[in-house]
Protein backbone atom coordinates (compact mmCIF):
# COMPACT_ATOMS: atom_id res chain seq x y z
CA UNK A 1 95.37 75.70 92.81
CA UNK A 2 94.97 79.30 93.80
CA UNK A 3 92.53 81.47 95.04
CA UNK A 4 91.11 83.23 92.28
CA UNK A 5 88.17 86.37 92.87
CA UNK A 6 85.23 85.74 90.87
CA UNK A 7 82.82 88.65 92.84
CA UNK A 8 82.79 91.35 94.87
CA UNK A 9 79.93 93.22 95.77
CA UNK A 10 79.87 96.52 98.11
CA UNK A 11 77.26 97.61 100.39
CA UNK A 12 76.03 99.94 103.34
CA UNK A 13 73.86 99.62 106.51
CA UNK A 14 73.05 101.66 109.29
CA UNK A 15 71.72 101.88 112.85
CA UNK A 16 69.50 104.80 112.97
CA UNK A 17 68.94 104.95 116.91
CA UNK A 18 70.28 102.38 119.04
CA UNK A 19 73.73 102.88 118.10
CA UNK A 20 74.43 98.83 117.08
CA UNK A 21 77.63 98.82 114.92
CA UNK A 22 76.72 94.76 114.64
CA UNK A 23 73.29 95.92 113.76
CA UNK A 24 74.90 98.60 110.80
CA UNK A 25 77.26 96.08 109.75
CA UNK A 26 74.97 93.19 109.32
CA UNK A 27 72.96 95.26 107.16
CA UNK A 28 75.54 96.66 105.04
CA UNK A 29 76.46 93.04 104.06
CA UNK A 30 72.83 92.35 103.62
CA UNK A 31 72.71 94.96 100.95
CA UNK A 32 75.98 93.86 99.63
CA UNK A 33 74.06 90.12 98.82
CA UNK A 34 70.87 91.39 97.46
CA UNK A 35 72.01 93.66 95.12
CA UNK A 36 72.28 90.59 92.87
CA UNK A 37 71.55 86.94 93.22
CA UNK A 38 74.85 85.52 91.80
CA UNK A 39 75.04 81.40 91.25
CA UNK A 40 78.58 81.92 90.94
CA UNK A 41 79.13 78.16 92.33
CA UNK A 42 77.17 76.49 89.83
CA UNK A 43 78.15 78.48 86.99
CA UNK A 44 81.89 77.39 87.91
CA UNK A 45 80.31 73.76 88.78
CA UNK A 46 81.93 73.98 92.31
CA UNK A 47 79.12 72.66 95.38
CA UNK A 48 78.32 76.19 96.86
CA UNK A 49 79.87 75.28 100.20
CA UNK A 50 83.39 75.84 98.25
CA UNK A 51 82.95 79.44 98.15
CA UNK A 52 85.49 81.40 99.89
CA UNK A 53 83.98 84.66 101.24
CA UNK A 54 85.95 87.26 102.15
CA UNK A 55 83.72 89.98 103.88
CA UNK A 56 85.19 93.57 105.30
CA UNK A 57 83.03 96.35 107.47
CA UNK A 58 84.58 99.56 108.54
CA UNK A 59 82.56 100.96 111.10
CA UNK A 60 84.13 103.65 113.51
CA UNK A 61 84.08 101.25 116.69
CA UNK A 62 85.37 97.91 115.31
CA UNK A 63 85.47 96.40 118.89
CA UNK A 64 81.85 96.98 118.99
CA UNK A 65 81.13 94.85 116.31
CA UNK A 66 80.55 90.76 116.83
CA UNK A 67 81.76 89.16 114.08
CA UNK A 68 80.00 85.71 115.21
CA UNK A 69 76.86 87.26 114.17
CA UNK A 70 77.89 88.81 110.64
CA UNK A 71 79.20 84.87 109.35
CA UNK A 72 75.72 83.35 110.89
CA UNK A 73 74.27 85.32 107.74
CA UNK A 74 76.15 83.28 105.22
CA UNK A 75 74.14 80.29 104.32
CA UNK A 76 77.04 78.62 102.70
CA UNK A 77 80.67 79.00 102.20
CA UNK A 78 83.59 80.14 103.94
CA UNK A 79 83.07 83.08 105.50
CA UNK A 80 86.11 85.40 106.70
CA UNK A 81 85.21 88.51 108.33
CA UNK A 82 87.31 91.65 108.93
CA UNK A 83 85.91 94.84 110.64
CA UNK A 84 88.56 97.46 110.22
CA UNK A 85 88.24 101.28 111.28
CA UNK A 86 85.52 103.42 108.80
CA UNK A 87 82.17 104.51 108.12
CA UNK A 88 80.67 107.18 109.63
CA UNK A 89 78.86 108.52 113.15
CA UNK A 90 77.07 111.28 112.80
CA UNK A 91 75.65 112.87 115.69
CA UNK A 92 72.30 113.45 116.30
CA UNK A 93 70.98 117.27 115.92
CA UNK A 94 68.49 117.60 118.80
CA UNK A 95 68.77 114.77 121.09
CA UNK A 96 71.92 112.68 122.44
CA UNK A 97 73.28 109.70 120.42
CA UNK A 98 74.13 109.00 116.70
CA UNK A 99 73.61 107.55 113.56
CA UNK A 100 76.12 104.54 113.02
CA UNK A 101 76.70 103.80 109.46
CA UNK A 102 79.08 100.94 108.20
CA UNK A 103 80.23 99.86 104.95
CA UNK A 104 80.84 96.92 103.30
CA UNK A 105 82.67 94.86 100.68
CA UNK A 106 81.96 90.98 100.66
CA UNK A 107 84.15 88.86 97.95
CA UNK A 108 83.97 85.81 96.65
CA UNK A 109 86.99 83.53 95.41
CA UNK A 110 87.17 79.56 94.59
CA UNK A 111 90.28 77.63 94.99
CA UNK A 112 91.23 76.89 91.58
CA UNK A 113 93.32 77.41 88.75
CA UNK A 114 93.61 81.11 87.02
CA UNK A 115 92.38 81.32 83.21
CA UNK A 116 95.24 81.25 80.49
């Protein structure tokens, strides 16, 4: 069997003022999710708990990001998360701080065999 893609779905969150890259990046996978509500398991007839999620944020402090939190949001499957250098900080006009903003893709595969 192999790993085949069946999904993947992009999103983006941000932290408008407290400057929580867990906080932008749980969001940005949130969006990622909603955008659709995909039974991918059952249209494959695999239990949902098969699905292999592969989720990746860039935000521009990865270290600040706990990753704990981000698969807690899964209800099912196996989550793999990866928070690589990207999105955006934009600082704030007329006060200290910034605007965190991280990006998302989330993917979903099934072990099985390709189509011929």
């Amino acid at each position: 069997m192999a790993k085949t893609r069946v999904l993947a779905e992009f999103g983006m969150g941000t932290s408008l003022r407290r400057e929580d890259y867990t906080e932008a990046a749980l969001r940005a996978i949130k969006d990622a999710l909603w955008h659709n509500s995909v039974n991918m398991a059952e249209l494959f007839g695999f239990p949902k708990e098969a699905m292999i999620i592969d989720a990746e944020v860039g935000v521009q402090q990865p270290d600040k990001v706990n990753t704990d939190t981000l698969k807690a949001i899964f209800p099912y499957g196996q989550p793999n998360i990866t928070v690589t250098q990207g999105g955006l900080d934009i600082d704030k006009p007329h006060t200290d701080g910034r605007t965190v903003i991280a990006n998302a893709a989330v993917i979903v595969s099934f072990d099985m065999e390709p189509a011929q």
